[in-house]
Protein backbone atom coordinates (compact mmCIF):
# COMPACT_ATOMS: atom_id res chain seq x y z
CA UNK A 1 30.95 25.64 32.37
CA UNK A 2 30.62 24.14 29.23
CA UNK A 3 32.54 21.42 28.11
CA UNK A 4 32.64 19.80 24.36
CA UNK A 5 34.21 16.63 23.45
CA UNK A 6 35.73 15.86 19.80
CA UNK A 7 36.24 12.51 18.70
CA UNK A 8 40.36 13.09 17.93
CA UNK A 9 40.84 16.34 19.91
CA UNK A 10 40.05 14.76 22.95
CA UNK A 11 38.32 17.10 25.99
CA UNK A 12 38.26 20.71 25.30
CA UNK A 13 37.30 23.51 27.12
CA UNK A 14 37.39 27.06 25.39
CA UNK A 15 39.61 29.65 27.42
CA UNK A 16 36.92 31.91 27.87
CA UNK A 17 34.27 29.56 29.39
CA UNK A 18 37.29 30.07 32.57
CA UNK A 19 36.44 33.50 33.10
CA UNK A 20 33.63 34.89 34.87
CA UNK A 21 30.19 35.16 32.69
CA UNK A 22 29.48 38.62 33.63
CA UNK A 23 32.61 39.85 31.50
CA UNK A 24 35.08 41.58 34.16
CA UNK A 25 37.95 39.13 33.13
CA UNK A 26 38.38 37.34 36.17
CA UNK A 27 38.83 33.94 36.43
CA UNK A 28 35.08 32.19 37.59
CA UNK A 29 34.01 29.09 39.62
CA UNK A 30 31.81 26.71 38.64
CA UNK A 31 30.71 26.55 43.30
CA UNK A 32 30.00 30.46 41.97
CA UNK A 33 27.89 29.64 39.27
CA UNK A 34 30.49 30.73 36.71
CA UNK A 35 31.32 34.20 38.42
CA UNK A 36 34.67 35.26 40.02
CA UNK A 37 34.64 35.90 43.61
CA UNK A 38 33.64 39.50 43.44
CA UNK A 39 30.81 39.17 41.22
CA UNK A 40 29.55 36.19 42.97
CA UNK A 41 29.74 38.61 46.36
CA UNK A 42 27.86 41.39 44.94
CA UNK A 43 25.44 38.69 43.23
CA UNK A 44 24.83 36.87 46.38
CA UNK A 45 24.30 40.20 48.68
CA UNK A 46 21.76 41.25 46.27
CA UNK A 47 20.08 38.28 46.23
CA UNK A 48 20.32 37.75 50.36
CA UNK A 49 19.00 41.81 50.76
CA UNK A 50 16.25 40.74 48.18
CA UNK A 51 15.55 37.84 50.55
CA UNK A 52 15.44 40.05 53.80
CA UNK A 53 13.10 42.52 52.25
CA UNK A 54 10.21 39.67 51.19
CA UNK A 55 11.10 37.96 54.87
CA UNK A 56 10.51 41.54 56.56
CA UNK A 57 7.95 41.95 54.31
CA UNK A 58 6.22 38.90 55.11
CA UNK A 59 6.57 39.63 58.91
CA UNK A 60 4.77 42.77 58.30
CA UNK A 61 1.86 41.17 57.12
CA UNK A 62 2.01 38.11 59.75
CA UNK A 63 2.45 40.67 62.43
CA UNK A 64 -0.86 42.95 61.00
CA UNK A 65 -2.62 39.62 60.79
CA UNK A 66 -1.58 38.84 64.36
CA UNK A 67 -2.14 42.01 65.35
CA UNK A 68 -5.92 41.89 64.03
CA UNK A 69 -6.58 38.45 65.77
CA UNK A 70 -5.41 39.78 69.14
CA UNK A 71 -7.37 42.95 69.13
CA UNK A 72 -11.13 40.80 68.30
CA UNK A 73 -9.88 37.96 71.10
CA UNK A 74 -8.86 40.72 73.51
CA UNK A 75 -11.82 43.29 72.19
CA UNK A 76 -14.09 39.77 73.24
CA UNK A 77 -12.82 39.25 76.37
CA UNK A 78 -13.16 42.57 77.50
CA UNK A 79 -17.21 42.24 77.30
CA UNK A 80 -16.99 39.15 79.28
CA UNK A 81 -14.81 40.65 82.09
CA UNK A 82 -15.17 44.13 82.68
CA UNK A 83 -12.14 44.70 84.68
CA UNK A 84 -9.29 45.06 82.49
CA UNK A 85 -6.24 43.35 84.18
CA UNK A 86 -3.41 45.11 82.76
CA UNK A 87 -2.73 47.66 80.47
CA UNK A 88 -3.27 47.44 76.92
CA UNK A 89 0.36 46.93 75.13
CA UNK A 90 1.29 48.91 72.68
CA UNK A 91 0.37 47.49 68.97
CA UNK A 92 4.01 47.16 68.17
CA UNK A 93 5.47 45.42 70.69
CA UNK A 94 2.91 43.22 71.54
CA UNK A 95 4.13 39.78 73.08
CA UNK A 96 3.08 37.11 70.64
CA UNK A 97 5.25 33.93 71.43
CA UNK A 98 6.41 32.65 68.34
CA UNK A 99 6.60 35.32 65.84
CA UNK A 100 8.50 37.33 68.54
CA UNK A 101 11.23 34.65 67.66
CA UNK A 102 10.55 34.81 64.04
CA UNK A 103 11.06 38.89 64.29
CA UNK A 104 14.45 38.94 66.43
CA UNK A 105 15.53 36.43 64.22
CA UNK A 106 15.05 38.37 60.68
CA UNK A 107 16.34 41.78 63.08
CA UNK A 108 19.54 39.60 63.35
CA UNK A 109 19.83 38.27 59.89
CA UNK A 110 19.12 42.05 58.89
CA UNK A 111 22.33 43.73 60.94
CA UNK A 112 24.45 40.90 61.09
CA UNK A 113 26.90 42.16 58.98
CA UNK A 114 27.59 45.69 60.24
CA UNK A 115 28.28 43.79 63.67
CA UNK A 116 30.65 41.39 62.00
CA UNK A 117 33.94 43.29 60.95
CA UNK A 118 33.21 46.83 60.82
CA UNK A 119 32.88 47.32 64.65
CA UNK A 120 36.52 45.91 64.84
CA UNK A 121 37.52 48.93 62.91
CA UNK A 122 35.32 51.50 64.40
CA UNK A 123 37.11 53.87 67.04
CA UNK A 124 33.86 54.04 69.18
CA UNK A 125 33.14 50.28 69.10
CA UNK A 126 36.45 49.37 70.86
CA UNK A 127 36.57 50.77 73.66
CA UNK A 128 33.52 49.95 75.43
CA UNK A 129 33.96 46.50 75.13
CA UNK A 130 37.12 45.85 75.48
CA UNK A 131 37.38 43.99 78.16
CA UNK A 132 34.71 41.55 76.72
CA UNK A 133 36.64 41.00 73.35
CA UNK A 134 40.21 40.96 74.20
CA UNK A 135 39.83 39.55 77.93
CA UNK A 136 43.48 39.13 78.64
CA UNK A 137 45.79 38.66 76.11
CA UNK A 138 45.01 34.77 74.97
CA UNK A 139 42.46 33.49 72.34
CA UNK A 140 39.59 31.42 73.47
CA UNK A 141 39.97 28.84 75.13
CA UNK A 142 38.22 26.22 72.90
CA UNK A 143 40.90 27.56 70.33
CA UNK A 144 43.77 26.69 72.49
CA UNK A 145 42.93 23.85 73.80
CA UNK A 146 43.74 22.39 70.06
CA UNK A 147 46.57 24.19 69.59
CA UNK A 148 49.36 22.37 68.69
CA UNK A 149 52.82 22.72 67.47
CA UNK A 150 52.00 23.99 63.82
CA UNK A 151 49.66 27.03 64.96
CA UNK A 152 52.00 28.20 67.92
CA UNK A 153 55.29 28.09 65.19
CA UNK A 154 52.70 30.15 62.63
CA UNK A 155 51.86 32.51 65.51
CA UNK A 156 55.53 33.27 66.53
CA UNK A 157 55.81 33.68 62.43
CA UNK A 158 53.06 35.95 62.10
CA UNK A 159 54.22 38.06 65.39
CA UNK A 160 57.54 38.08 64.22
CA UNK A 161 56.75 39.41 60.62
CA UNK A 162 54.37 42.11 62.05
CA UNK A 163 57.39 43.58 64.34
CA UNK A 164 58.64 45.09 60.76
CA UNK A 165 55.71 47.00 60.35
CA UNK A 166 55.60 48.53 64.07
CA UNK A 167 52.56 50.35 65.16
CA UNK A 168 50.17 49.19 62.40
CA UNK A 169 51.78 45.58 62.97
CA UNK A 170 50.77 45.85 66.70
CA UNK A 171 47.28 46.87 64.72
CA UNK A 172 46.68 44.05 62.69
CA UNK A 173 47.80 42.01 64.89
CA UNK A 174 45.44 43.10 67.53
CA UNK A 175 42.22 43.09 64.67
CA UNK A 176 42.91 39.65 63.79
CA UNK A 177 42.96 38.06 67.20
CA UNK A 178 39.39 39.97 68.26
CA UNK A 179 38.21 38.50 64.78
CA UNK A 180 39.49 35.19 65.48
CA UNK A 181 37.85 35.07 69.42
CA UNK A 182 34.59 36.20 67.70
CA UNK A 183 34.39 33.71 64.65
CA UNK A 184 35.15 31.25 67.41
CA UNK A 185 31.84 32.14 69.09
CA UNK A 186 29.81 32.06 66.00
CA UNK A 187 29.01 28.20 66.15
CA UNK A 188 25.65 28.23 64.53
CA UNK A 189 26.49 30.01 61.39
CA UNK A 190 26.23 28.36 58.09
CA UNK A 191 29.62 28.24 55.77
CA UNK A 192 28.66 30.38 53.33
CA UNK A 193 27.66 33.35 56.27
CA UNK A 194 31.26 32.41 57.77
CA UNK A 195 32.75 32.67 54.23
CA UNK A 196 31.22 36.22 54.25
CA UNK A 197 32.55 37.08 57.59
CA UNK A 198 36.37 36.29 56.30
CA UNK A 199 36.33 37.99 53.50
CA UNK A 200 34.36 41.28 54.54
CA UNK A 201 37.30 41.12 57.10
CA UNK A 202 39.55 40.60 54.46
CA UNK A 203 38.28 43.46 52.37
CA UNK A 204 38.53 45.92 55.04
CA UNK A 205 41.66 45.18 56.50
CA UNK A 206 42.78 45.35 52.80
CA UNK A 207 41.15 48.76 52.35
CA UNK A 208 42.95 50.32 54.83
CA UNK A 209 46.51 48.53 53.91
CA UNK A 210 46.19 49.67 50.80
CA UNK A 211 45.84 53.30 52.47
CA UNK A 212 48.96 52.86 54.81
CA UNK A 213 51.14 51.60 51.70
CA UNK A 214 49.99 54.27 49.55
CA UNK A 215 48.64 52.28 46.76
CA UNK A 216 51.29 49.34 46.77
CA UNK A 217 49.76 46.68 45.88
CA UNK A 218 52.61 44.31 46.28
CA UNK A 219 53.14 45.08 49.88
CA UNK A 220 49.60 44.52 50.82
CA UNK A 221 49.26 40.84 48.98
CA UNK A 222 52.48 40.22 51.27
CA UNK A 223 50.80 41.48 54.69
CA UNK A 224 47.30 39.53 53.24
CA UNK A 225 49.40 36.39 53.23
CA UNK A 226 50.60 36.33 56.25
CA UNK A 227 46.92 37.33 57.61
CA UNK A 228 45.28 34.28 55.82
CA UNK A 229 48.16 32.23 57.29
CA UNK A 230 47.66 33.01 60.42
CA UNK A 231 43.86 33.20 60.69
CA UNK A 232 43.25 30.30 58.60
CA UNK A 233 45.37 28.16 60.82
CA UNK A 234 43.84 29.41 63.94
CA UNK A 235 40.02 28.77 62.25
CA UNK A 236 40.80 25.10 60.21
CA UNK A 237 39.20 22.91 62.09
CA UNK A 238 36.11 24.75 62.86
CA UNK A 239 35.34 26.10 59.00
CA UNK A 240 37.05 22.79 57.53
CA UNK A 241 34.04 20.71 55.91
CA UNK A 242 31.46 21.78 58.81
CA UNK A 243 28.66 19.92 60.17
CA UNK A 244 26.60 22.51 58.54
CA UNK A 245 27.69 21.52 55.22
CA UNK A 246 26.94 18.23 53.11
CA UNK A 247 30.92 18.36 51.95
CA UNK A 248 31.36 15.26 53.21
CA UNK A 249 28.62 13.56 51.57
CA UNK A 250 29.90 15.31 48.56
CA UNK A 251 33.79 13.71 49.02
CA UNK A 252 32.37 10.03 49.76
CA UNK A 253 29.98 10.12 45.93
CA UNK A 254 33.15 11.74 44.16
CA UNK A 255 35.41 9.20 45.77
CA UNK A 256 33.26 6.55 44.70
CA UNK A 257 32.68 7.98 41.50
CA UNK A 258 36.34 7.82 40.80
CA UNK A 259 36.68 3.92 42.37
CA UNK A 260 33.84 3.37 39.20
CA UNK A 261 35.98 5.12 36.70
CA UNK A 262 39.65 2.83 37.35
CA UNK A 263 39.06 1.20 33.95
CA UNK A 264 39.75 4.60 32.00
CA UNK A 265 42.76 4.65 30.00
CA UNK A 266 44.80 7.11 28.88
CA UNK A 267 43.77 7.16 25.41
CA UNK A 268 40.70 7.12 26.47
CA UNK A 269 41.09 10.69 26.93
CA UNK A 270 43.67 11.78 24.48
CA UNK A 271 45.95 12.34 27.00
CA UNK A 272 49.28 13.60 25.72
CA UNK A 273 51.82 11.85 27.90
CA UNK A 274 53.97 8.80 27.17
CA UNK A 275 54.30 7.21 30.67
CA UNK A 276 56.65 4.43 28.96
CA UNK A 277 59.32 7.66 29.27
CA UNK A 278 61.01 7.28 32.50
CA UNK A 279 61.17 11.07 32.66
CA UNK A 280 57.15 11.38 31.89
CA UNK A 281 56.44 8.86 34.10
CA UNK A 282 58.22 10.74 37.29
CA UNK A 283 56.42 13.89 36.68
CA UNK A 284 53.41 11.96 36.78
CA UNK A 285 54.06 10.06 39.99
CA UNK A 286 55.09 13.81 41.16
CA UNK A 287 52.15 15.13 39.95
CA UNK A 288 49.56 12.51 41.90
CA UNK A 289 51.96 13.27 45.01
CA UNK A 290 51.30 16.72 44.76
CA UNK A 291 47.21 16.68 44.55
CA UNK A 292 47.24 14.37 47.49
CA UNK A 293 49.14 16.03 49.50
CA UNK A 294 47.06 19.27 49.23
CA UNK A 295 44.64 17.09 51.74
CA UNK A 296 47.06 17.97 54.33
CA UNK A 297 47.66 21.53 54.26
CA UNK A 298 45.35 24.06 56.39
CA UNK A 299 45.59 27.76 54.64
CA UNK A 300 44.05 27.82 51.21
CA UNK A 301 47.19 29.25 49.57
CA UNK A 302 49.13 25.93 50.64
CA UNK A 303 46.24 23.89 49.13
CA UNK A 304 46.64 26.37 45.68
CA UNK A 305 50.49 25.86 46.17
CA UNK A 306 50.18 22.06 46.12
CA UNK A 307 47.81 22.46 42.40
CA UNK A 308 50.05 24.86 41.17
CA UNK A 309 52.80 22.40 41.34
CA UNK A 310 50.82 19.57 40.10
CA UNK A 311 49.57 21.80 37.35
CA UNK A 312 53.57 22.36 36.55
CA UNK A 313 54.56 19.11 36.93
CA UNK A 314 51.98 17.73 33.95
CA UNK A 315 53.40 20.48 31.68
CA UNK A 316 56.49 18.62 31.90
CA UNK A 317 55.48 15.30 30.90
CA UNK A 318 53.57 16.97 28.28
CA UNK A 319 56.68 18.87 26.64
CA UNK A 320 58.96 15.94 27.17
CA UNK A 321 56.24 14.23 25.51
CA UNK A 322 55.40 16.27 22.58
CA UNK A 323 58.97 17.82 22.33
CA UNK A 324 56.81 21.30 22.18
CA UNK A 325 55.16 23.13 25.30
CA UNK A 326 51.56 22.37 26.03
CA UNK A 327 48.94 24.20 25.40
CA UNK A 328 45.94 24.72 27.19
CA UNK A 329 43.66 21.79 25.08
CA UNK A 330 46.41 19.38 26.44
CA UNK A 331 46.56 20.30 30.24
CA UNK A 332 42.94 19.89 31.06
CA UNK A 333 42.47 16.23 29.74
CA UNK A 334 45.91 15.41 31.20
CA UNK A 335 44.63 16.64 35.06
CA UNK A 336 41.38 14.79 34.69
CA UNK A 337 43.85 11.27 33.79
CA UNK A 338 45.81 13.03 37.37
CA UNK A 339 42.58 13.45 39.04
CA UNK A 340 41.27 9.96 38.39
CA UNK A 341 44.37 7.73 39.13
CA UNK A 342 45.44 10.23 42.51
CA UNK A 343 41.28 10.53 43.86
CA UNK A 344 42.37 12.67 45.81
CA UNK A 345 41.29 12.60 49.68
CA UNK A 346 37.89 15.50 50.36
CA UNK A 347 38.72 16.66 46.85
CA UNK A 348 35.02 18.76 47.77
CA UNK A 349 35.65 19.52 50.76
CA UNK A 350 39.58 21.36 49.60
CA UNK A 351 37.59 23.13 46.53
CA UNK A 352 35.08 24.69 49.08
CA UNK A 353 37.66 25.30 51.54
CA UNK A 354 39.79 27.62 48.98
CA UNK A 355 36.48 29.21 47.38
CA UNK A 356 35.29 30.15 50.80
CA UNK A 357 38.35 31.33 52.38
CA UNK A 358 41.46 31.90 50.21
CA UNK A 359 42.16 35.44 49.47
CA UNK A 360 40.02 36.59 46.61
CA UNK A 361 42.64 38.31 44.59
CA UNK A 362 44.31 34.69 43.97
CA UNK A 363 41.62 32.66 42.59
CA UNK A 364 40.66 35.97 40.52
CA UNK A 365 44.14 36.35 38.66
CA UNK A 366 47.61 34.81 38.02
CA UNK A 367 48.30 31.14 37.60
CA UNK A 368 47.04 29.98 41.16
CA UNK A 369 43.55 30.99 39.72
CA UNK A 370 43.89 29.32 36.29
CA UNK A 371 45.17 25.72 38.09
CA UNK A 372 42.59 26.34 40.49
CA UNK A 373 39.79 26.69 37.41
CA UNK A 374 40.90 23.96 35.82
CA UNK A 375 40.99 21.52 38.83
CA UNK A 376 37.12 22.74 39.31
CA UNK A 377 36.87 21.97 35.81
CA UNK A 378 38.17 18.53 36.09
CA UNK A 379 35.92 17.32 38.99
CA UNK A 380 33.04 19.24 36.93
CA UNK A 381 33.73 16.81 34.15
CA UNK A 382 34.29 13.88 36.35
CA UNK A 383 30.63 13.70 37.77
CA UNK A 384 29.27 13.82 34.71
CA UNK A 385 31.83 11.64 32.53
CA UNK A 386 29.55 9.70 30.02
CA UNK A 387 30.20 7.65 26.84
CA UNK A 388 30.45 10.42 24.57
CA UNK A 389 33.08 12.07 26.67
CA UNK A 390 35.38 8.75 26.07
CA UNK A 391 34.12 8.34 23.23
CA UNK A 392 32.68 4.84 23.44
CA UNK A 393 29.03 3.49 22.80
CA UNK A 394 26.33 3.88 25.60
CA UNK A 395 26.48 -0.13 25.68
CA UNK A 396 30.40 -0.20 25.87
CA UNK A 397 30.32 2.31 28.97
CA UNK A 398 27.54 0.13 31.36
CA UNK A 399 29.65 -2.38 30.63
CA UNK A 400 32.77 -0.96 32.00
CA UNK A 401 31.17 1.04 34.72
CA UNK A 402 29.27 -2.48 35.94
CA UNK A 403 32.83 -4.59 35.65
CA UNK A 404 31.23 -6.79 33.11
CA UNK A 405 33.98 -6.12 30.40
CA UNK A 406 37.25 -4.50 30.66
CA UNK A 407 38.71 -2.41 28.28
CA UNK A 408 41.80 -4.30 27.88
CA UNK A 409 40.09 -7.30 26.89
CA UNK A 410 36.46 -8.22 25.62
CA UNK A 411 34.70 -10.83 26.48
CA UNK A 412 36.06 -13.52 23.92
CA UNK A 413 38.99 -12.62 25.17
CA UNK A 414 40.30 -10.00 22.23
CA UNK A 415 41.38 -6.58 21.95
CA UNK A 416 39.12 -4.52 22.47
CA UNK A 417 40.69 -1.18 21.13
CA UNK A 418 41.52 -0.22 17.30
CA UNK A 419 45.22 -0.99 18.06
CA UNK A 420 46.38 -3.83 19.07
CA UNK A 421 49.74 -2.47 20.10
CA UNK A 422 51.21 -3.25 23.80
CA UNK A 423 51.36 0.68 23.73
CA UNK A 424 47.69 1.07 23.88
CA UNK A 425 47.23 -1.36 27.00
CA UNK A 426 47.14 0.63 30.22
CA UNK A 427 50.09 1.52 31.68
CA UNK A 428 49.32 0.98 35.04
CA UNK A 429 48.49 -3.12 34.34
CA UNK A 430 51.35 -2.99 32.14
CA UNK A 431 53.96 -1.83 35.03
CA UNK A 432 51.94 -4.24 37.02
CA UNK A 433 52.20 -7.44 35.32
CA UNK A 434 56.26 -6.64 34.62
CA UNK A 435 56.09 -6.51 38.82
CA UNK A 436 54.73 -9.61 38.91
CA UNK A 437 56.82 -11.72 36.28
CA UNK A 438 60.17 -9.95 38.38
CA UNK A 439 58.87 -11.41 41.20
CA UNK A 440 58.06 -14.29 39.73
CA UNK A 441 61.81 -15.00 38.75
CA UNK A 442 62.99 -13.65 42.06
CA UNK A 443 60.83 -16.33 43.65
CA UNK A 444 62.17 -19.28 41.31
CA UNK A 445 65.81 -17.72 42.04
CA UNK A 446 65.23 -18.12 45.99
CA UNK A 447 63.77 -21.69 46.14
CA UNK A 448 67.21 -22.80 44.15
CA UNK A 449 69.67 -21.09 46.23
CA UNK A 450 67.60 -22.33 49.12
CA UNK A 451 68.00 -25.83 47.67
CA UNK A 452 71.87 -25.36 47.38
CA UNK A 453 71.89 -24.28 50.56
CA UNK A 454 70.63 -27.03 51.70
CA UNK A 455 72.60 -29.36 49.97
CA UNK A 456 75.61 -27.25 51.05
CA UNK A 457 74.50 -27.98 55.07
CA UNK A 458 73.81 -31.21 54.05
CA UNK A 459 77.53 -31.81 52.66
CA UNK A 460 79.27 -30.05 55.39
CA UNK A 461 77.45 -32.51 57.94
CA UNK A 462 78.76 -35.23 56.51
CA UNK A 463 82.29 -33.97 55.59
CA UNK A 464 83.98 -34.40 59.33
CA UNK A 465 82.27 -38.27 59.01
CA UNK A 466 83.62 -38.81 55.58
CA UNK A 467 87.38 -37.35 56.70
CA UNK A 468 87.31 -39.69 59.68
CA UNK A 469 86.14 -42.57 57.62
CA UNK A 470 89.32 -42.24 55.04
CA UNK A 471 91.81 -41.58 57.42
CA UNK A 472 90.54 -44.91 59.64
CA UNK A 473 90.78 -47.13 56.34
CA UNK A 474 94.30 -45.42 55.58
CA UNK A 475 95.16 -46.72 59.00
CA UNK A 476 93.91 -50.21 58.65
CA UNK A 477 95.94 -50.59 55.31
CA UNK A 478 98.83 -49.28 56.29
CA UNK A 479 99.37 -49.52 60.16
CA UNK A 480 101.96 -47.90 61.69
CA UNK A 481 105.02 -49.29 62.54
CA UNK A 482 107.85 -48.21 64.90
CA UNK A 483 111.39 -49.60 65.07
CA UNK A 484 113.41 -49.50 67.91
CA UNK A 485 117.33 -47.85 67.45
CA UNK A 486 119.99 -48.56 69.12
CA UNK A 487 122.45 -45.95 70.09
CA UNK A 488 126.11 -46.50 69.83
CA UNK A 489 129.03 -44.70 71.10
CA UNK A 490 131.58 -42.68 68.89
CA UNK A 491 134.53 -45.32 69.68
CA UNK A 492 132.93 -47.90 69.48
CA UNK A 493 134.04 -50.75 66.97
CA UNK A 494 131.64 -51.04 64.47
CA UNK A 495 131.38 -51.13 60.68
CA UNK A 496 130.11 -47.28 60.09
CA UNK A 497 133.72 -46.55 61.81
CA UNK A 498 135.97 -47.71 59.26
CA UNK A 499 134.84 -45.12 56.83
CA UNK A 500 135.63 -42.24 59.38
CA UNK A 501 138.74 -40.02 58.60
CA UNK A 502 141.97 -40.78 60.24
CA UNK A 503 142.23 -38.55 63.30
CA UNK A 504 144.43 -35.60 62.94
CA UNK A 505 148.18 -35.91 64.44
CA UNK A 506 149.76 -33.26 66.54
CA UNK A 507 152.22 -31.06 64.62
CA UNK A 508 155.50 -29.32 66.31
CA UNK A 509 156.50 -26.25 64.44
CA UNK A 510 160.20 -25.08 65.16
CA UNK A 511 160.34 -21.03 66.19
């Protein structure tokens, strides 16, 4: 897709280099060459029938040659012995070792997928073998063996959801565990023939919802849903970045690709978001939660749920930024800044996940496929970020990329930016170095209360020595010293006595 930098507007991508190049108005994908996911389809069986014919085409004219050097070895054989010892095959079916191989192989390339979904469908295919598909009434057993909590709880969902629908729940339910036991037996497919499997099943089992529902649309994206769910869940961790694949060597160069990129700032790429606003700066911590987390979901519309909400999330913290919604010029620069301080965990491996198995209707329309565009978009532009893209000189960018300059500083030590403003410095080192001067302080606050602690211990050891000190001089200077009384009787002559009342005289009162 093509991308155009400007040297004030920042990264912009026209609206219509999202939608699929052959015109339908879907939304395309860059892993489809630019086409939505049912032009890509039709362009990729074309091409694969294209292939088959020059393959079979070719083993026509290997099998004529063959054919020709087995008759003039045989015809010369037959001169020197006489007897014949068996009968002479028939041209067509002659035994030839390797290109046997070679043939059965193309025969099974050529029907592989009218054996794939359709015989689940067809009336006639079901009943012979039955009892080879659906032996018993449990998936395979390398599929249960790593089952675990969160695929038995979407089972008992998906069971429980199909009981509203009744016979043609008992139906679907019975179509997607013979698809599930045969994609579980098809080890030695590659991911894009697995991706075909999926979603011819998901085509055909939408066909014939549709039919059921009469036309209502709504009812079959619900049933789909739940389908995906349940399938998805049941297939992760055999179509999740397979050995087939070279996903993973895909995550580990955009992983390190991002690790080269830490010195890009903000303004770097026009980015409309003040993370100095507390508000801004939680939607953006939100929004980096959000694309991580889509790491550890397993059905492609979880992963698109956990972009759609990081998608939402930077809208915010552009409005509160701007004081105006964002447009379309803003979001895309503002998820490559998401992008590149989140890296994300198999960012590859989750974009071919969802383009191989989500259902196609999603990443076609609505705002699951616009997010979903955009995040290609972003790890498009990532891979091949330059200097013109931030706009700095060729010279400027090997430096940064080779961590011989940073674009805080340069190397005598000034600003390196047009302004000089803390607001231009990178938010991130700026949070940072606050961080470290708090702890700084809180350090310098601990050692002195730990110092007046310590004098504190110190004083109340010696406080119980100090008392008993005092009190023992106290003592010295003034002993104590007790006088002996002496106790003297109440009649007693003495000087105290004379003081004393008279004593009272009887009275005689006359009646």
């Amino acid at each position: 897709m093509s991308q155009r930098t400007e040297r004030r507007g920042g990264i912009h991508v026209d609206q219509s280099d999202l939608l699929c190049k052959k015109g339908c108005g879907y939304y395309g994908n860059a892993a489809w060459q630019g086409l939505c996911s049912k032009c890509w389809r039709e362009e990729y069986q074309r091409v694969r029938q294209k292939q088959i014919q020059d393959d079979w085409a070719l083993a026509e004219k290997l099998q004529r040659e063959e054919e020709a050097a087995y008759a003039s070895s045989h015809g010369a054989q037959t001169q020197s012995h006489p007897q014949p010892t068996a009968p002479q095959p028939h041209p067509g079916h002659v035994s030839l070792g390797p290109f046997s191989k070679f043939e059965e192989k193309k025969t099974n390339e050529k029907t592989r997928k009218v054996t794939t979904v359709k015989k689940f469908f067809s009336p006639s295919s079901r009943t012979a073998p039955k009892k080879e598909t659906q032996e018993g009434k449990t998936p395979s057993p390398s599929i249960s063996r790593h089952a675990s909590f969160d695929t038995d709880q979407v089972s008992k969902d998906f069971v429980d959801f199909l009981k509203n629908l009744q016979k043609p729940g008992r139906e679907i339910h019975k179509q997607c565990r013979a698809f599930i036991v045969n994609m579980s037996s098809k080890k030695d497919l590659s991911a894009d023939e697995l991706s075909e499997c999926v979603q011819d099943f998901y085509q055909n089992l939408a066909d014939r919802l549709m039919g059921h529902f009469k036309g209502s649309s709504e009812s079959v994206e619900q049933v789909m849903d739940q389908v995906e769910k349940y399938i998805m869940t049941r297939l992760y961790k055999s179509v999740f970045c397979p050995e087939t694949t070279d996903d993973e060597k895909k995550d580990l160069a955009t992983q390190n690709r991002i690790r080269a990129l830490h010195w890009v700032t903000i303004q770097m790429l026009c980015v409309s978001m003040d993370e100095e606003i507390p508000e801004v700066s939680e939607n953006v911590v939100k929004a980096i939660t959000d694309i991580i987390e889509m790491d550890s979901k397993r059905v492609p519309r979880d992963k698109l749920g956990c972009i759609t909400r990081c998608s939402k999330h930077i809208f915010s913290a552009i409005r509160i930024t701007k004081n105006e919604p964002a447009s379309a010029d803003d979001f895309l620069p503002a998820l490559i800044y998401i992008v590149l301080k989140a890296n994300p965990p198999r960012l590859q491996s989750n974009i071919q996940y969802i383009t191989r198995f989500c259902n196609p209707s999603r990443l076609m329309t609505g705002e699951d496929g616009y997010y979903f565009t955009n995040l290609c978009c972003a790890a498009a532009f990532i891979e091949k970020l330059d200097a013109q893209s931030l706009n700095l000189s060729p010279e400027e960018f090997e430096r940064y990329m080779s961590g011989q300059a940073s674009p805080r500083c340069s190397s005598e030590g000034d600003w390196s930016q047009a302004d000089p403003a803390p607001a231009a410095t990178n938010p991130v080192l700026a949070q940072l170095n606050h961080n470290l001067e708090v702890l700084s302080g809180l350090s310098s606050r601990q050692e002195t209360l730990m110092e007046a602690a310590q004098s504190l211990q110190a004083d109340l050891l010696s406080w119980p020595q100090s008392v008993q000190r005092e009190v023992h001089d106290i003592l010295e200077k003034y002993p104590l010293e007790v006088l002996s009384r002496t106790i003297s009787a109440i009649d007693a002559n003495n000087v105290d006595n004379d003081n004393l009342p008279p004593p009272l005289t009887p009275q005689v009162f006359a009646g």
